[in-house]
PDB file of N, CA and C in Angstrom:
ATOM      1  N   UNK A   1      -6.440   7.617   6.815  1.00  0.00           N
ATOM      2  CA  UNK A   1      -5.116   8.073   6.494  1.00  0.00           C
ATOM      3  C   UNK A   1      -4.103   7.174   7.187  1.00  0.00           C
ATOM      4  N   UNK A   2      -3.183   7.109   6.576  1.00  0.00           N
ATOM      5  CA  UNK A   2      -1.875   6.353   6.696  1.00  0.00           C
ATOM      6  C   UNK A   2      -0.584   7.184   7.427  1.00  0.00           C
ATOM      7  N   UNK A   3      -0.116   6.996   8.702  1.00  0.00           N
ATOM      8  CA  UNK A   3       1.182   7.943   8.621  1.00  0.00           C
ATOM      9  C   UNK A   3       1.793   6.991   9.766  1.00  0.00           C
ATOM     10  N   UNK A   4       3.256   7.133   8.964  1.00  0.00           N
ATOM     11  CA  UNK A   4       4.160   5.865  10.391  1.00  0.00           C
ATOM     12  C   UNK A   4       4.299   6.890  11.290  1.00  0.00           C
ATOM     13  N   UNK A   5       4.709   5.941  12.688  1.00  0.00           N
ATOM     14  CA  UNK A   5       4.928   6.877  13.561  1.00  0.00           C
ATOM     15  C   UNK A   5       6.904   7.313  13.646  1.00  0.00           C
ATOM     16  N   UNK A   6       7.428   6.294  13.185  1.00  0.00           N
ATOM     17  CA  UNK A   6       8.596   6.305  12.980  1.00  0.00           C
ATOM     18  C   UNK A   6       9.369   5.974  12.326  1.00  0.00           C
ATOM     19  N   UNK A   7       9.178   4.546  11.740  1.00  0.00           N
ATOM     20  CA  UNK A   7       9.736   3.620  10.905  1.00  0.00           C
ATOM     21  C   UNK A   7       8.995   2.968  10.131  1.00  0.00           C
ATOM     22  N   UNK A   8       9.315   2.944   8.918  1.00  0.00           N
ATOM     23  CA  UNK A   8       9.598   1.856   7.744  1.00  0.00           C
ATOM     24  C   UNK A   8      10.192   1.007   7.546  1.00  0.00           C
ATOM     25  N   UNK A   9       9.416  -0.023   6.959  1.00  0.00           N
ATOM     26  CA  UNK A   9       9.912  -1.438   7.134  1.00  0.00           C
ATOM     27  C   UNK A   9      10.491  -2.139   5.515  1.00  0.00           C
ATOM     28  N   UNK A  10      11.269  -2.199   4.931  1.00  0.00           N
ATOM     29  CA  UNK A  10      10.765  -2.762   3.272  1.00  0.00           C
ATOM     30  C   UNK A  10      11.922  -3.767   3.411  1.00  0.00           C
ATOM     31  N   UNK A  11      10.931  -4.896   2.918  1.00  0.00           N
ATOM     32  CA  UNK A  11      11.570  -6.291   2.909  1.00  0.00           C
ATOM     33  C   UNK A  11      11.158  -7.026   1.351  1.00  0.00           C
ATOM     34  N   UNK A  12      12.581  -7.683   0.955  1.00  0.00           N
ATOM     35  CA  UNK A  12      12.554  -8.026  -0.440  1.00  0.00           C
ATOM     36  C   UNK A  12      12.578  -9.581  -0.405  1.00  0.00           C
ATOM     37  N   UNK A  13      11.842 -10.440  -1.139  1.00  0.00           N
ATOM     38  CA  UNK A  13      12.481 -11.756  -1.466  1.00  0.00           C
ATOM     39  C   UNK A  13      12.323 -12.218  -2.868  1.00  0.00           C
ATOM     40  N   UNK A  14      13.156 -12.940  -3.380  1.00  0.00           N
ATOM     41  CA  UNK A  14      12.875 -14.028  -4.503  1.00  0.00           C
ATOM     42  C   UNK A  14      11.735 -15.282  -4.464  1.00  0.00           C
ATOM     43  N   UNK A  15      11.014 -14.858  -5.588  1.00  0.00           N
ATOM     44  CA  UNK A  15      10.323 -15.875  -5.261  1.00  0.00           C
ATOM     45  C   UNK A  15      10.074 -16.339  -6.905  1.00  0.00           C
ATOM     46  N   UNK A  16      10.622 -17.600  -7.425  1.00  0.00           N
ATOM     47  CA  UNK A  16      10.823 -17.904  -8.578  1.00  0.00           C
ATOM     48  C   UNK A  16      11.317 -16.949  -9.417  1.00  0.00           C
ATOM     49  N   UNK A  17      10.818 -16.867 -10.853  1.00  0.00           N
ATOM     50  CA  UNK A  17      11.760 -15.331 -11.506  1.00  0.00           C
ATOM     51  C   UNK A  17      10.876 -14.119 -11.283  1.00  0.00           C
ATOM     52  N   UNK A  18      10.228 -13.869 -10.037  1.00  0.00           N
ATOM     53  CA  UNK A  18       9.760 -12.250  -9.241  1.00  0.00           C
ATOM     54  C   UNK A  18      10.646 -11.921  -8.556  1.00  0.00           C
ATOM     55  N   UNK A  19      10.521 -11.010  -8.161  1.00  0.00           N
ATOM     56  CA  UNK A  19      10.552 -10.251  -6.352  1.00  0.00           C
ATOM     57  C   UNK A  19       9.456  -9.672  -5.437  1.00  0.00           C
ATOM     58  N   UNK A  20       9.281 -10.227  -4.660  1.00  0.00           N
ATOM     59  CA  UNK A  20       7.934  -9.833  -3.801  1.00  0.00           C
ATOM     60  C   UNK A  20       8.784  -8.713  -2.872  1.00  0.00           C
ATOM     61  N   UNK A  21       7.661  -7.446  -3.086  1.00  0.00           N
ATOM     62  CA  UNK A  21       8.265  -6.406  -2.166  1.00  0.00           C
ATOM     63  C   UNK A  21       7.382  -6.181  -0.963  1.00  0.00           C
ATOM     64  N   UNK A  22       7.496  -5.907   0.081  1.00  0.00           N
ATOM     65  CA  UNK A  22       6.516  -6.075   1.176  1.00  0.00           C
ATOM     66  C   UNK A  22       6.819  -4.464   2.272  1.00  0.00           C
ATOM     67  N   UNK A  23       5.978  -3.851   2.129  1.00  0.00           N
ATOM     68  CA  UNK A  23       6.391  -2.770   3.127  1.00  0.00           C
ATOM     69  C   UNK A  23       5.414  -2.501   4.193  1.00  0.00           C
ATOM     70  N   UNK A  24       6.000  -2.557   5.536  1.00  0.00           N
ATOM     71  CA  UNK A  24       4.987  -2.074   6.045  1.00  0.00           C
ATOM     72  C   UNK A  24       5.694  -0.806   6.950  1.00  0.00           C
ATOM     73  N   UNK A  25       4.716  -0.342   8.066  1.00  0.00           N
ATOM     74  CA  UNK A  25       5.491   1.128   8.596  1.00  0.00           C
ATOM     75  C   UNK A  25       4.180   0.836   9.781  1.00  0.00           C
ATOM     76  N   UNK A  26       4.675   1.538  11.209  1.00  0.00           N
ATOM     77  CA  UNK A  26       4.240   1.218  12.815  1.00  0.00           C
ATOM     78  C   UNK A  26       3.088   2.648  12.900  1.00  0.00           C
ATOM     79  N   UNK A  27       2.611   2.634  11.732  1.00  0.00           N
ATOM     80  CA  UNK A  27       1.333   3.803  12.114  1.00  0.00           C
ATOM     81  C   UNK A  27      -0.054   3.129  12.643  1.00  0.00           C
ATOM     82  N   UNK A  28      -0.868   3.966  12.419  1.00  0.00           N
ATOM     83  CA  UNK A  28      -2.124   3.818  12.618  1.00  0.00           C
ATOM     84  C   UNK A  28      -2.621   2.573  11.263  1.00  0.00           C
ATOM     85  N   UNK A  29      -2.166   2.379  10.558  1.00  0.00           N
ATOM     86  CA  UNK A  29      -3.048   1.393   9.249  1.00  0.00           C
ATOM     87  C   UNK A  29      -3.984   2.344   8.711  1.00  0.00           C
ATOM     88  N   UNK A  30      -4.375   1.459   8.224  1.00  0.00           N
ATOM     89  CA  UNK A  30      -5.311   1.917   7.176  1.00  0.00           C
ATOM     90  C   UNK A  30      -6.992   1.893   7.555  1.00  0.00           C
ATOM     91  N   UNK A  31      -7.862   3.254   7.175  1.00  0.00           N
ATOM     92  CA  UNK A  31      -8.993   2.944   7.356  1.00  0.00           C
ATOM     93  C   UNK A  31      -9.643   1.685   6.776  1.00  0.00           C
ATOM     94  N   UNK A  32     -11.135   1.254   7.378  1.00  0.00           N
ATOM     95  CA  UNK A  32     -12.028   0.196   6.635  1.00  0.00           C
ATOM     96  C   UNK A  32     -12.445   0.910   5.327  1.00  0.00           C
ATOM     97  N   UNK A  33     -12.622   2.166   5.589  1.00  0.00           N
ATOM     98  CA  UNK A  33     -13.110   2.840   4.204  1.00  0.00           C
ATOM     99  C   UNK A  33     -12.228   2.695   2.600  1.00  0.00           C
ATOM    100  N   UNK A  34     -11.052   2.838   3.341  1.00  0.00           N
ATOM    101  CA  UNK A  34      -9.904   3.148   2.819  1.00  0.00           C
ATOM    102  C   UNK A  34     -10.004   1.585   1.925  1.00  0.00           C
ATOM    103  N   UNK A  35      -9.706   0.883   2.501  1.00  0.00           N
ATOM    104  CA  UNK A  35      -9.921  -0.937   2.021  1.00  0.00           C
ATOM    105  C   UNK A  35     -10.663  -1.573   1.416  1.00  0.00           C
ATOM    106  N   UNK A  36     -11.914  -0.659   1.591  1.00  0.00           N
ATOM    107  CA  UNK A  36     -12.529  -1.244   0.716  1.00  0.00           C
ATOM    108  C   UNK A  36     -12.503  -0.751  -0.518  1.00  0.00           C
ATOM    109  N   UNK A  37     -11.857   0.192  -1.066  1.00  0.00           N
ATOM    110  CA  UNK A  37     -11.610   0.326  -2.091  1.00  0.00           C
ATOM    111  C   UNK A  37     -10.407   1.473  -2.584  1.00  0.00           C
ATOM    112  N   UNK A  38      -9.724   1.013  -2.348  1.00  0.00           N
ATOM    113  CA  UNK A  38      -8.271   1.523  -2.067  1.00  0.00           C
ATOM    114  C   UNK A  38      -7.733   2.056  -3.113  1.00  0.00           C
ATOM    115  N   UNK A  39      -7.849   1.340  -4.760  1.00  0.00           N
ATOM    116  CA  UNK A  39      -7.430   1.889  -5.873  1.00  0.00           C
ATOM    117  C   UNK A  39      -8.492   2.992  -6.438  1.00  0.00           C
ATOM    118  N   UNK A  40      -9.657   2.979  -5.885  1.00  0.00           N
ATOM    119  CA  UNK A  40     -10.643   3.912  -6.866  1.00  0.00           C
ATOM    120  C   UNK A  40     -10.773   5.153  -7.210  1.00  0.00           C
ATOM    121  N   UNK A  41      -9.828   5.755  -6.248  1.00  0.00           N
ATOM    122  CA  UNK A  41      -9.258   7.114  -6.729  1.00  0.00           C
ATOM    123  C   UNK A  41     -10.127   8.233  -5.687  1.00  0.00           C
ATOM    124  N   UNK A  42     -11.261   7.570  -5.052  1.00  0.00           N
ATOM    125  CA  UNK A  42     -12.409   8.388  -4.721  1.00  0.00           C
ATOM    126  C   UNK A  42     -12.165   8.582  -2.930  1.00  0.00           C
ATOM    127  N   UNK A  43     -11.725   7.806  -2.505  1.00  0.00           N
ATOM    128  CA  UNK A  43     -11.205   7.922  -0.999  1.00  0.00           C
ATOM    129  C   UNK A  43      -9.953   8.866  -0.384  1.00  0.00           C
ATOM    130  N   UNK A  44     -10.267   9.672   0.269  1.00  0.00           N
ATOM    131  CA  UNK A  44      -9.014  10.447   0.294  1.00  0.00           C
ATOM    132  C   UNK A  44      -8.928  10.331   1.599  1.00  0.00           C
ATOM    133  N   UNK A  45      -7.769  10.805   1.454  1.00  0.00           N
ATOM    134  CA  UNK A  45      -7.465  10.000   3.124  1.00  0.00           C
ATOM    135  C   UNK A  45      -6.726  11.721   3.988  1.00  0.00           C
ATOM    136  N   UNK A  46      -6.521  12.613   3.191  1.00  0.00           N
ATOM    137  CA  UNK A  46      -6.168  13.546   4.294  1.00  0.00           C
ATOM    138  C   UNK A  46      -6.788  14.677   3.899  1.00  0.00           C
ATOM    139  N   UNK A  47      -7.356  16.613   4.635  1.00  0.00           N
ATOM    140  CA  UNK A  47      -7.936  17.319   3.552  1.00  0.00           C
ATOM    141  C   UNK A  47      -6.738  17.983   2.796  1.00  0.00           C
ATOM    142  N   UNK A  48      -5.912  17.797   2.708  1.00  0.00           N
ATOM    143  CA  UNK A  48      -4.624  18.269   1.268  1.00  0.00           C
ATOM    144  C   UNK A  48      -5.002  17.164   0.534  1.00  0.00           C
ATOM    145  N   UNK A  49      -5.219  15.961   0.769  1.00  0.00           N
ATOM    146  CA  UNK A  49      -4.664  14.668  -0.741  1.00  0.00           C
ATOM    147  C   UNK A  49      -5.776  14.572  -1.176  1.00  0.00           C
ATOM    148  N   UNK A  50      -5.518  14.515  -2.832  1.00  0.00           N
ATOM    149  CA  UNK A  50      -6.453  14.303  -3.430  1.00  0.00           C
ATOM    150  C   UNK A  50      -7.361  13.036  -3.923  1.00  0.00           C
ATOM    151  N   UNK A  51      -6.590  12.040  -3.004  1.00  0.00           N
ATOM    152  CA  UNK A  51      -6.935  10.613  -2.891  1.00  0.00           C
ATOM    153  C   UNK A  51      -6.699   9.842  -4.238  1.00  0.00           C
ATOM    154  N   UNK A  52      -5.859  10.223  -5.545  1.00  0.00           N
ATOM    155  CA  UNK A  52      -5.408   9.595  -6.104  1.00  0.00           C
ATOM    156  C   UNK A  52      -4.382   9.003  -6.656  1.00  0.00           C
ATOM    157  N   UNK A  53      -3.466   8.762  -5.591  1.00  0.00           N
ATOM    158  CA  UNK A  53      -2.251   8.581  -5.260  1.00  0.00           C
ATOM    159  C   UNK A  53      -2.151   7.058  -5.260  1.00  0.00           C
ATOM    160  N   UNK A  54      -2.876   6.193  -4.401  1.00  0.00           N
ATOM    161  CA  UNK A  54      -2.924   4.749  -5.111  1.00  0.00           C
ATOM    162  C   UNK A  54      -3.559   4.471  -6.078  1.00  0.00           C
ATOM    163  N   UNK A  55      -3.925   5.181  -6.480  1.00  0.00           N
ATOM    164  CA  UNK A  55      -4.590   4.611  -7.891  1.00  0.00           C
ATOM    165  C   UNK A  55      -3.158   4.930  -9.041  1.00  0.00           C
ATOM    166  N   UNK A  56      -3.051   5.956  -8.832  1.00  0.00           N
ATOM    167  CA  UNK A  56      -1.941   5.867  -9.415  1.00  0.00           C
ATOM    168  C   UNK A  56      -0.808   4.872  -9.753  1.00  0.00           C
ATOM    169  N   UNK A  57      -0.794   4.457  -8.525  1.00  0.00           N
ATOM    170  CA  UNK A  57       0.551   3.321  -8.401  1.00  0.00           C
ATOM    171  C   UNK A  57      -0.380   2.090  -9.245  1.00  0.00           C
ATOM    172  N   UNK A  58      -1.458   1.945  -8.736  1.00  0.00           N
ATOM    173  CA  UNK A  58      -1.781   0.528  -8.904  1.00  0.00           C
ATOM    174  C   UNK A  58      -2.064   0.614 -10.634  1.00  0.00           C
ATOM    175  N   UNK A  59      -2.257   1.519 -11.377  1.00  0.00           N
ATOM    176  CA  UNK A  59      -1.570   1.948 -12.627  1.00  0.00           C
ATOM    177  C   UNK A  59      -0.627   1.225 -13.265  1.00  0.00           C
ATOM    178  N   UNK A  60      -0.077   2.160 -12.711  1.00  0.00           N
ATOM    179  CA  UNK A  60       1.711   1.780 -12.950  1.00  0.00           C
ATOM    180  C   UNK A  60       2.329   0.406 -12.989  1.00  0.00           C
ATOM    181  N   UNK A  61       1.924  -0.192 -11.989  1.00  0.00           N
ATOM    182  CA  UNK A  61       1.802  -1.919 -11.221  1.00  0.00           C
ATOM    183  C   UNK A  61       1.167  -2.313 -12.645  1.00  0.00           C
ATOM    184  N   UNK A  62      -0.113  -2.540 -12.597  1.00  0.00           N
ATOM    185  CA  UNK A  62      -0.618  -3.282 -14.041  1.00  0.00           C
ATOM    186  C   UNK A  62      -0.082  -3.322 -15.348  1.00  0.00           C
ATOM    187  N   UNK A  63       0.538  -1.735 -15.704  1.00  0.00           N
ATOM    188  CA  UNK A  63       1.007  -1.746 -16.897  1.00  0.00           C
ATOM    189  C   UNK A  63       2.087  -2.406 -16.773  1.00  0.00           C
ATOM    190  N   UNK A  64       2.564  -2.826 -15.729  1.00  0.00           N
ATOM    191  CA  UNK A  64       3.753  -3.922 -16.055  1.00  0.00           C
ATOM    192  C   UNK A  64       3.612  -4.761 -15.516  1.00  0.00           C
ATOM    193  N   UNK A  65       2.487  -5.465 -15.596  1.00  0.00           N
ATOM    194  CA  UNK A  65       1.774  -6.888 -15.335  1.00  0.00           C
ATOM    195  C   UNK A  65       2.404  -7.183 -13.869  1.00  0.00           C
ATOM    196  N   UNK A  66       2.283  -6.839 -13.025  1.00  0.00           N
ATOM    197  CA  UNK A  66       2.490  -6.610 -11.636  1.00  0.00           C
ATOM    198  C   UNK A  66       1.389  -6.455 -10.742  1.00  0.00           C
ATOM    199  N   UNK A  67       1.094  -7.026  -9.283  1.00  0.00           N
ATOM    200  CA  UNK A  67       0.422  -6.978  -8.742  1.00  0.00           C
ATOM    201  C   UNK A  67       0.639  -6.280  -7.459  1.00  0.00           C
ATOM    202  N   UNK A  68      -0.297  -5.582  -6.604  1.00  0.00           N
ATOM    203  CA  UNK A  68      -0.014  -4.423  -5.338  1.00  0.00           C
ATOM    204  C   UNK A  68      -1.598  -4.760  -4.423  1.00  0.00           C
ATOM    205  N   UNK A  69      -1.318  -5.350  -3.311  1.00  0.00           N
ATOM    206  CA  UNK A  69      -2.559  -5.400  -2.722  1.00  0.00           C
ATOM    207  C   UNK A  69      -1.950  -5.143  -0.982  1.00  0.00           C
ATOM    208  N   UNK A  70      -3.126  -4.171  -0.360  1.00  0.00           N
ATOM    209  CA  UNK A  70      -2.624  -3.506   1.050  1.00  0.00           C
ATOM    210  C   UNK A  70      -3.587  -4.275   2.217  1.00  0.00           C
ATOM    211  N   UNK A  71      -2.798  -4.354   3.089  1.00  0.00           N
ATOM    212  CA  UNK A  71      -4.052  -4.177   4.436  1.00  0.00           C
ATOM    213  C   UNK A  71      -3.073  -3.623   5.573  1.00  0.00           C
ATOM    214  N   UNK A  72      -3.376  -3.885   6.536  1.00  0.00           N
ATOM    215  CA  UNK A  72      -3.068  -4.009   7.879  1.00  0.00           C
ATOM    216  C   UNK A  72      -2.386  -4.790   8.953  1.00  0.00           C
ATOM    217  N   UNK A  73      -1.494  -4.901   9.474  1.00  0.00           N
ATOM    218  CA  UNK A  73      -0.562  -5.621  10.095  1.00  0.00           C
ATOM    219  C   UNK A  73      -1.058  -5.657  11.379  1.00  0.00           C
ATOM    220  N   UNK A  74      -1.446  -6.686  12.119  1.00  0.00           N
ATOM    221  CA  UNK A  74      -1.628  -6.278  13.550  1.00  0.00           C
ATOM    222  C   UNK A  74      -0.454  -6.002  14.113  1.00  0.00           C
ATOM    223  N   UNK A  75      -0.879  -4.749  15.303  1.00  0.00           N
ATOM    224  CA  UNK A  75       0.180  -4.182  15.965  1.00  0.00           C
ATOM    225  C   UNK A  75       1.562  -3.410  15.317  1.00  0.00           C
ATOM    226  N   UNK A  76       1.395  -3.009  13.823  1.00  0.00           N
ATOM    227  CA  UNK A  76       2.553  -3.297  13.171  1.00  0.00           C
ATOM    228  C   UNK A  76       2.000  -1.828  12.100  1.00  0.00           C
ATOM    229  N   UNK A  77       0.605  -1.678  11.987  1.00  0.00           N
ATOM    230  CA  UNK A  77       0.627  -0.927  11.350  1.00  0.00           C
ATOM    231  C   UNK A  77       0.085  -1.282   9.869  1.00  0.00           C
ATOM    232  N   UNK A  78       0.095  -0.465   8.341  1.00  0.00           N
ATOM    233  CA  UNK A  78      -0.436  -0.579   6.949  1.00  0.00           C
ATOM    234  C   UNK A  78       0.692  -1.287   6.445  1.00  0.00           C
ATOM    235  N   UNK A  79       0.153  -1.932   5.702  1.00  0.00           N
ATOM    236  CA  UNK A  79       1.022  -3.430   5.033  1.00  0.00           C
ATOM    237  C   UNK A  79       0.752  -2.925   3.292  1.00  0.00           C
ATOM    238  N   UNK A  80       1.899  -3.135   2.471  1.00  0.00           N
ATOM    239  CA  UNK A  80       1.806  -3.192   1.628  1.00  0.00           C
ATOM    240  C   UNK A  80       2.717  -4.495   0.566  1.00  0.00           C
ATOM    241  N   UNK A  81       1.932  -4.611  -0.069  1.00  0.00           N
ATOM    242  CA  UNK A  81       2.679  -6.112  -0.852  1.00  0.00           C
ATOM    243  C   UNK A  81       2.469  -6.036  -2.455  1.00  0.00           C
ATOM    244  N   UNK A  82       4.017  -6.004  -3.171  1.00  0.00           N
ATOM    245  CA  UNK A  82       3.754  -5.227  -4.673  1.00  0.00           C
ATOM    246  C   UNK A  82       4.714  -6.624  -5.378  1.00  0.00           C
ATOM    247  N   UNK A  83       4.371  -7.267  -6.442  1.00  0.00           N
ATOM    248  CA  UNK A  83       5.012  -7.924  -7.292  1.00  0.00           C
ATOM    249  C   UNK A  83       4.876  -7.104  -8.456  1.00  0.00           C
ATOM    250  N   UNK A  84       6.062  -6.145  -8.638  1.00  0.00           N
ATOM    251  CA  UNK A  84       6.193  -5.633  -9.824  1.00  0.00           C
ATOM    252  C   UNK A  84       6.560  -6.718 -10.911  1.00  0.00           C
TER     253      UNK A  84
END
């Protein structure tokens, strides 16, 4: 499971005709479990979630030919990086 401890981070740039969106937040990161397969719908990460919450997104992301891939920030916390 994923939870900041305080802050969110979301940083935007241009990069040719995209925008790379980059978020990260000062929690714990993300499990190894979690990573290794992050979109599959089957990992849940808290006992309320039903663990298909990134799959969802990463959905959403494809149908508009967009890309979303996560890890871990040292010291910094779960990293996320989305070219819608």
């Amino acid at each position: 499971m994923c939870i900041a401890k305080d802050t969110i981070y979301i940083n935007t740039r241009k990069l040719d005709n995209e925008v790379e969106i980059q978020i990260y937040e000062n929690g714990n990161g993300f499990s190894e479990e979690l990573l290794e397969k992050p979109f599959s719908g089957v990992v849940v990460g808290t006992k309320e979630g039903n663990g298909i919450g990134l799959s969802i997104v990463k959905k959403v992301i494809d149908t508009h030919e967009g890309s979303i891939s996560l890890g871990n920030e040292e010291g910094k916390g779960a990293k996320y990086r989305l070219l819608p």
